[in-house]
Protein backbone atom coordinates (compact mmCIF):
# COMPACT_ATOMS: atom_id res chain seq x y z
CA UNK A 1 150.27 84.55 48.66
CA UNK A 2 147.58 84.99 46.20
CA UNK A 3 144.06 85.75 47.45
CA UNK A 4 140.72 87.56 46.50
CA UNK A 5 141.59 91.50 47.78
CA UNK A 6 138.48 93.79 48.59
CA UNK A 7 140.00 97.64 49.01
CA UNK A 8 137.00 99.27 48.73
CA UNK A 9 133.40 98.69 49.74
CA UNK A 10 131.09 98.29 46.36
CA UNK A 11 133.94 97.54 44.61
CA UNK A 12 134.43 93.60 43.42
CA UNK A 13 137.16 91.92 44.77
CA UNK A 14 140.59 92.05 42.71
CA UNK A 15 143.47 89.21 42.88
CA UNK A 16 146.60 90.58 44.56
CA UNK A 17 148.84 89.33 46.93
CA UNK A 18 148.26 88.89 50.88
CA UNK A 19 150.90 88.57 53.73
CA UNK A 20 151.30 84.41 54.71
CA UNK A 21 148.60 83.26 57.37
CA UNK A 22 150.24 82.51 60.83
CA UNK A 23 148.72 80.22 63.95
CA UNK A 24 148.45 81.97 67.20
CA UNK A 25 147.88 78.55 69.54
CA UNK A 26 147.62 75.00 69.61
CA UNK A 27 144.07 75.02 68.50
CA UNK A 28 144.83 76.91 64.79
CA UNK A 29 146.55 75.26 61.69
CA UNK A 30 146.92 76.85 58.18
CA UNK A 31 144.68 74.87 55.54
CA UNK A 32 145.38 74.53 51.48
CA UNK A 33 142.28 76.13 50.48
CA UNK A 34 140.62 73.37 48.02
CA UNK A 35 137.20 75.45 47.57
CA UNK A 36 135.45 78.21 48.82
CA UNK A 37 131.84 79.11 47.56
CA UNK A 38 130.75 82.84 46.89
CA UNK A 39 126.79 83.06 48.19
CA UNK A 40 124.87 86.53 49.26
CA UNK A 41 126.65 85.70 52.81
CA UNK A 42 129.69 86.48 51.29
CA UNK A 43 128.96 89.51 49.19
CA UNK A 44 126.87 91.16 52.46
CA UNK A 45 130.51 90.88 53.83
CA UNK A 46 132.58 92.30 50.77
CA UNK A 47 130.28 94.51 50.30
CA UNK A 48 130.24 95.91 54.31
CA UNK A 49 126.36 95.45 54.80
CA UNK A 50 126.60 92.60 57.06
CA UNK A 51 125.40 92.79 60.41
CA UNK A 52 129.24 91.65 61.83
CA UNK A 53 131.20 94.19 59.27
CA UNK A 54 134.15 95.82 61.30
CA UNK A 55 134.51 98.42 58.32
CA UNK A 56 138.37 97.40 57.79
CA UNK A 57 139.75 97.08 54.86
CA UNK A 58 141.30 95.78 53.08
CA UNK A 59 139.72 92.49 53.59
CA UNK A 60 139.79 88.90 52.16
CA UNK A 61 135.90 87.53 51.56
CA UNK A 62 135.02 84.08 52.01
CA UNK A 63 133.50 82.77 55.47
CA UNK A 64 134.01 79.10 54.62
CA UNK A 65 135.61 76.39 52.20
CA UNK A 66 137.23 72.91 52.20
CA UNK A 67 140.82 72.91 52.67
CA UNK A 68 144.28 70.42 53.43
CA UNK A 69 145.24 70.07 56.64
CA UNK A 70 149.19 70.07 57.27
CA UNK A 71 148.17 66.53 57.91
CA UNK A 72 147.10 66.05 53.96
CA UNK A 73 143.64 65.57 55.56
CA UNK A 74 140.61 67.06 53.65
CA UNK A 75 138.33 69.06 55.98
CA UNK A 76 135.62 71.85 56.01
CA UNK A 77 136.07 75.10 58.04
CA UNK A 78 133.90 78.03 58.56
CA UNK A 79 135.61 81.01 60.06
CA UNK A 80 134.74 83.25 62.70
CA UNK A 81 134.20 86.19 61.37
CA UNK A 82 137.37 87.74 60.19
CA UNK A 83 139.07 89.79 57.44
CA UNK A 84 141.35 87.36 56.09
CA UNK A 85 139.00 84.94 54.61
CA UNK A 86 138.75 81.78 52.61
CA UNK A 87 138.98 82.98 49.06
CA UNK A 88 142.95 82.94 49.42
CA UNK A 89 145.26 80.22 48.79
CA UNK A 90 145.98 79.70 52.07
CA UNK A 91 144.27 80.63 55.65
CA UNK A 92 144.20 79.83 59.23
CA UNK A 93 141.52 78.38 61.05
CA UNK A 94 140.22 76.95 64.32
CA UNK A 95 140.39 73.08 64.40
CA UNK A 96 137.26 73.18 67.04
CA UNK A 97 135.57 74.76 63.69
CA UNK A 98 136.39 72.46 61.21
CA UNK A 99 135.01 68.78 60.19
CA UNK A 100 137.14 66.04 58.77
CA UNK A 101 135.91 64.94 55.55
CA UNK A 102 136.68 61.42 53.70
CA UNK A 103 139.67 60.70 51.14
CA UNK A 104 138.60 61.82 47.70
CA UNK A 105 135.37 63.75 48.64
CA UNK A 106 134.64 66.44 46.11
CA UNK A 107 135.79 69.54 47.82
CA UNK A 108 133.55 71.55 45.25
CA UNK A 109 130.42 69.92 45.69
CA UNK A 110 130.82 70.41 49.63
CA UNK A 111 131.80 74.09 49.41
CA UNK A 112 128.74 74.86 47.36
CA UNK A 113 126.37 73.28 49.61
CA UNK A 114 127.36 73.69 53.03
CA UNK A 115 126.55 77.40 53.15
CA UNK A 116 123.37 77.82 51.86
CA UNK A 117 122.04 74.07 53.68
CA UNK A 118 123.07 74.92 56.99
CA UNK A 119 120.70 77.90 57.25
CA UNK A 120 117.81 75.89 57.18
CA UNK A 121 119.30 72.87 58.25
CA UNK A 122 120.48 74.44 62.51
CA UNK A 123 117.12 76.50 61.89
CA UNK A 124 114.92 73.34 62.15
CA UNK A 125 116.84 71.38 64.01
CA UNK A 126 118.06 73.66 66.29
CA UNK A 127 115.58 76.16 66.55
CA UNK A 128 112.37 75.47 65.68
CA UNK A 129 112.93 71.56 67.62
CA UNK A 130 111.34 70.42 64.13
CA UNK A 131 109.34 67.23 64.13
CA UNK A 132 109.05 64.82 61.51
CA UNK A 133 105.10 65.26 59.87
CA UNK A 134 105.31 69.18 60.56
CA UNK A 135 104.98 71.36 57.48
CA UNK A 136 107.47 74.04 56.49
CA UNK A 137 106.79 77.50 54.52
CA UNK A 138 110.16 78.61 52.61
CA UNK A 139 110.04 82.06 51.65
CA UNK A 140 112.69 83.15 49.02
CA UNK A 141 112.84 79.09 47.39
CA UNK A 142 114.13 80.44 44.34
CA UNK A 143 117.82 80.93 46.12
CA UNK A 144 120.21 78.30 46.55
CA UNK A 145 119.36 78.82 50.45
CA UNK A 146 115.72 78.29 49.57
CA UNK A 147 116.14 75.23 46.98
CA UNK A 148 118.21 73.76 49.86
CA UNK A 149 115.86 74.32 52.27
CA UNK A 150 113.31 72.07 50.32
CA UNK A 151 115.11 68.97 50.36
CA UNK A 152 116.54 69.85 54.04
CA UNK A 153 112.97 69.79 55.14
CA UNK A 154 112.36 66.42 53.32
CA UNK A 155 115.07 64.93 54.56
CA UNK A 156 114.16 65.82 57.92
CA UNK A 157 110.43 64.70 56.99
CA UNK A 158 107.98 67.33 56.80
CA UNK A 159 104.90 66.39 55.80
CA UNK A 160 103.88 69.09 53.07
CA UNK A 161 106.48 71.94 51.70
CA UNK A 162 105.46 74.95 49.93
CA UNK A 163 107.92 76.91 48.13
CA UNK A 164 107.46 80.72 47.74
CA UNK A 165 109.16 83.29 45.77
CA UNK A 166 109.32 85.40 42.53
CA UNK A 167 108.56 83.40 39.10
CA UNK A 168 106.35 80.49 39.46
CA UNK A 169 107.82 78.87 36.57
CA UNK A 170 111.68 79.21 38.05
CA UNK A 171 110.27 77.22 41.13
CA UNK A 172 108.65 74.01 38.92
CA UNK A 173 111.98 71.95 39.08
CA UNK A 174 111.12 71.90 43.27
CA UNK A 175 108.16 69.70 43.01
CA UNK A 176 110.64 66.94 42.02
CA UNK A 177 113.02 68.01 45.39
CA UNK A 178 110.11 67.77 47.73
CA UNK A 179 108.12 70.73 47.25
CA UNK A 180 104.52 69.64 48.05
CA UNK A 181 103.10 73.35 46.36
CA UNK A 182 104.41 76.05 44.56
CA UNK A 183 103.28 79.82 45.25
CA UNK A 184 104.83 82.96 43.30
CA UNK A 185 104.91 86.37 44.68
CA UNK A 186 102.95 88.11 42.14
CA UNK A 187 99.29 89.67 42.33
CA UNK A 188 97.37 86.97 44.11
CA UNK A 189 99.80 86.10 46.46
CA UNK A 190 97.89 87.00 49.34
CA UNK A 191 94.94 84.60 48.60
CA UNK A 192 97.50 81.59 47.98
CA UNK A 193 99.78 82.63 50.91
CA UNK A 194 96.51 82.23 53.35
CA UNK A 195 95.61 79.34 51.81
CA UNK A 196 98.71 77.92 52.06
CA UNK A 197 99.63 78.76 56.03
CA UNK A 198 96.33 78.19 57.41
CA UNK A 199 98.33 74.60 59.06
CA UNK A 200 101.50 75.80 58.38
CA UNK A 201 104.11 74.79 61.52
CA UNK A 202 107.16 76.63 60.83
CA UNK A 203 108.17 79.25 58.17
CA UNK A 204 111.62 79.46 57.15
CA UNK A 205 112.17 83.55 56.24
CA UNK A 206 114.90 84.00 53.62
CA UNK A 207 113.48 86.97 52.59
CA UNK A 208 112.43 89.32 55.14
CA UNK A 209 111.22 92.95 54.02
CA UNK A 210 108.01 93.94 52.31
CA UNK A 211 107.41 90.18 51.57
CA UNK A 212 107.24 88.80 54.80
CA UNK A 213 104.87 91.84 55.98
CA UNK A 214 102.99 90.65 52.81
CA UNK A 215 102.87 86.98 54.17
CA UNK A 216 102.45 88.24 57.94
CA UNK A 217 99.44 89.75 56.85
CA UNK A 218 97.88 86.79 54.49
CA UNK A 219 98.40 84.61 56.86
CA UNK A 220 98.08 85.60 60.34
CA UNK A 221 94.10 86.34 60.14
CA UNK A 222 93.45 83.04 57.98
CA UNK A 223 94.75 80.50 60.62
CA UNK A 224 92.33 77.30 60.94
CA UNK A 225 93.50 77.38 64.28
CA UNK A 226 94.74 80.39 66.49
CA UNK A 227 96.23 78.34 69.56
CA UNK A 228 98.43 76.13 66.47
CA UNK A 229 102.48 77.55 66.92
CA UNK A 230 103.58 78.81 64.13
CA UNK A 231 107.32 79.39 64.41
CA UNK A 232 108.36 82.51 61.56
CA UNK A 233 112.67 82.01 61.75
CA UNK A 234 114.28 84.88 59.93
CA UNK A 235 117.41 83.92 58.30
CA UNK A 236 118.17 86.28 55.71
CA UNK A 237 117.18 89.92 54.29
CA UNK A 238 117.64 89.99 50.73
CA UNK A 239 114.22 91.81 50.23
CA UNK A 240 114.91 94.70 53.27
CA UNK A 241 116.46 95.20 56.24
CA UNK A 242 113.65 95.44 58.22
CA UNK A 243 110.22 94.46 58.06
CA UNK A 244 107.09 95.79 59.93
CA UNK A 245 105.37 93.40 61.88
CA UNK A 246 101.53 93.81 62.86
CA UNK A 247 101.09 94.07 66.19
CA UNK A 248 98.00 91.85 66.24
CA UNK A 249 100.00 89.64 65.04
CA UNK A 250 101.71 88.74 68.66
CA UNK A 251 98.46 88.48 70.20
CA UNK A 252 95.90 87.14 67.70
CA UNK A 253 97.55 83.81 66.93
CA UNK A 254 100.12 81.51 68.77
CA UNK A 255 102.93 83.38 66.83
CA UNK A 256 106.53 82.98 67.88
CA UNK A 257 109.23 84.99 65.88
CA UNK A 258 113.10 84.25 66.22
CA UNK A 259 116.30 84.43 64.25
CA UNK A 260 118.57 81.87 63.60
CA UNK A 261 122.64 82.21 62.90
CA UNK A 262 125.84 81.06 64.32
CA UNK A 263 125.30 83.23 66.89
CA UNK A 264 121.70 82.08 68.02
CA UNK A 265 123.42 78.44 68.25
CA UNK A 266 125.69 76.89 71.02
CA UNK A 267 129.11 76.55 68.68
CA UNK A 268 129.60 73.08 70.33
CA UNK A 269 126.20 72.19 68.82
CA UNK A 270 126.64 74.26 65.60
CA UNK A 271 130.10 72.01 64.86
CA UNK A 272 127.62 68.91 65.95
CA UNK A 273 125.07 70.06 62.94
CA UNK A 274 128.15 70.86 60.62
CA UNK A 275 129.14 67.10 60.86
CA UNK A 276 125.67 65.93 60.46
CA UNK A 277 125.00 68.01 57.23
CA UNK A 278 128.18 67.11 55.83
CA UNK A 279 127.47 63.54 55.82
CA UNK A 280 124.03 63.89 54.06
CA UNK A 281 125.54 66.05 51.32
CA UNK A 282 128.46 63.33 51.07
CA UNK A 283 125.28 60.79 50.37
CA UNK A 284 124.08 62.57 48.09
CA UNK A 285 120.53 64.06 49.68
CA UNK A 286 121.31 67.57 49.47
CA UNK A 287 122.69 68.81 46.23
CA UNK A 288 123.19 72.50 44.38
CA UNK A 289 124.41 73.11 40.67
CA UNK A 290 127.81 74.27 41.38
CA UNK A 291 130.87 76.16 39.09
CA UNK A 292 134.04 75.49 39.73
CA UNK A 293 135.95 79.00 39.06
CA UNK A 294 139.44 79.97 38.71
CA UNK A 295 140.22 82.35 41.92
CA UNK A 296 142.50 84.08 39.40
CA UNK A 297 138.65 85.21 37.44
CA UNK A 298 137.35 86.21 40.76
CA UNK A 299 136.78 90.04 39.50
CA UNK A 300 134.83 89.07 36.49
CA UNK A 301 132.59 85.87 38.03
CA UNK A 302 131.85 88.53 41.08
CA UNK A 303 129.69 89.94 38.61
CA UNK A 304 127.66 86.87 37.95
CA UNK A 305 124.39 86.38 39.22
CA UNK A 306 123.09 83.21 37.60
CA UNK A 307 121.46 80.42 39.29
CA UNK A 308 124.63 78.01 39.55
CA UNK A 309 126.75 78.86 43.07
CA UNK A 310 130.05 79.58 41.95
CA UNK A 311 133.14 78.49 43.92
CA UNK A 312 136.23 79.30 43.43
CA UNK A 313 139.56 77.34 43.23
CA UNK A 314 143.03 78.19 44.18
């Protein structure tokens, strides 16, 4: 069987050939793989810098797709984590983890957004208990996590958005996907970050590293009001591992910090905000540019890193 092959950490996955998926119990059925999206999830995990790497190789990336049942039934899956992933023509997964999607859905357009919308999309609903008339703070918007997150929190009905990141101009396109205001990580971002979270209700942190202490520190000392929650959820780490955190912080202002991942999430409910998120994308609310891609080109688009969220085809 034909798959996406990753023998070495740092080194981009090759096409070769895999042994045949099998089912182990009554809960597990081998899928068609239809589509499976590459995002910075997936390259932490070919790559061996994710938090849940086992270090064994060789592996198969891909965490999640949209696949054919036995049944002929379109569905999407997302793994546990494993080392024979989706980016394969064929692989096994856990019915309990999958959600049944309708006759001719687009199994690209699903496998592009599913990833990089549910991040934000269990992180207010599930974690922050989100409101509608709150107001969000999305650090890192210029990601397809980020640009999802906008029109996840408009959908759910915050009241203003502000989009952060790197290259003001990059971000524009947002104001027309619910972004309420634009600020870019440049020289004055600490005057426009305070302005901007003095009433902020919930930051969404795709960023994590020297940015968020940047932000942290803006912020924290500019409140309007210091009893107002503001809930920081870190969700990804593409600017640092680890970020330092000013102790005043915790004790100045009514500052809660948590994480949010499959892990942080009940899987009964996390399946329960799979299903939900599906249907909005199905209707059209939550949308990505996407690429359909060849998985036989896997080893050249690995190298890619425009904005478009490529996904790759069987």
């Amino acid at each position: 069987m034909r798959a996406a092959v990753v023998s070495g950490y740092g080194e981009h996955p090759r096409l070769g050939d895999v042994p045949e998926p099998e089912v182990s119990g009554p809960d597990e059925a081998v899928v068609e793989v239809l589509a499976a999206a590459l995002s910075p999830r997936v390259r932490s995990q070919a790559a061996g810098s994710h938090y849940t790497s086992t270090g064994e190789l060789p592996l198969v990336p891909g965490i999640d797709g949209v696949g054919r049942l036995p049944s002929g039934e379109p569905v999407y899956f997302l793994l546990p984590d494993t080392n024979r992933g989706a980016m394969a023509e064929r692989v096994t997964v856990d019915l309990r983890r999958t959600v049944r999607l309708p006759a001719g859905a687009d199994p690209v357009r699903i496998a592009a957004v599913m990833n990089p919308a549910m991040a934000s999309w269990v992180a207010l609903r599930r974690r922050a208990g989100f409101q509608p008339g709150q107001s969000v703070m999305i650090l890192g918007a210029t990601g397809n996590s980020g640009r999802c997150a906008v029109q996840v929190a408009k959908r759910l009905g915050a009241r203003e958005i502000v989009a952060v990141g790197r290259g003001v101009e990059r971000m524009r396109d947002l104001v027309g996907q619910g972004a309420t205001r634009i600020v870019g990580l440049d020289e004055s971002a600490e005057r426009d970050l305070a302005d901007a979270g003095k009433e902020v209700d919930v930051v969404l942190d795709f960023l994590w590293g020297g940015p968020t202490r940047k932000a942290l520190y803006a912020i924290i000392p500019n409140r309007s009001r210091e009893e107002q929650l503001l809930t920081w959820i870190q969700i990804g780490s593409v600017a640092g591992l680890e970020s330092s955190i000013p102790s005043a912080a915790l004790r100045a202002v009514n500052l809660r910090i948590i994480g949010s991942g499959q892990g942080s999430v009940e899987p009964r409910a996390y399946r329960d905000e799979i299903a939900s998120l599906a249907t909005e994308i199905l209707a059209g609310a939550i949308a990505v540019d996407a690429r359909p891609v060849p998985l036989d080109e896997v080893e050249s688009a690995w190298a890619e890193t425009d904005g478009e969220r490529i996904v790759f085809v069987p």
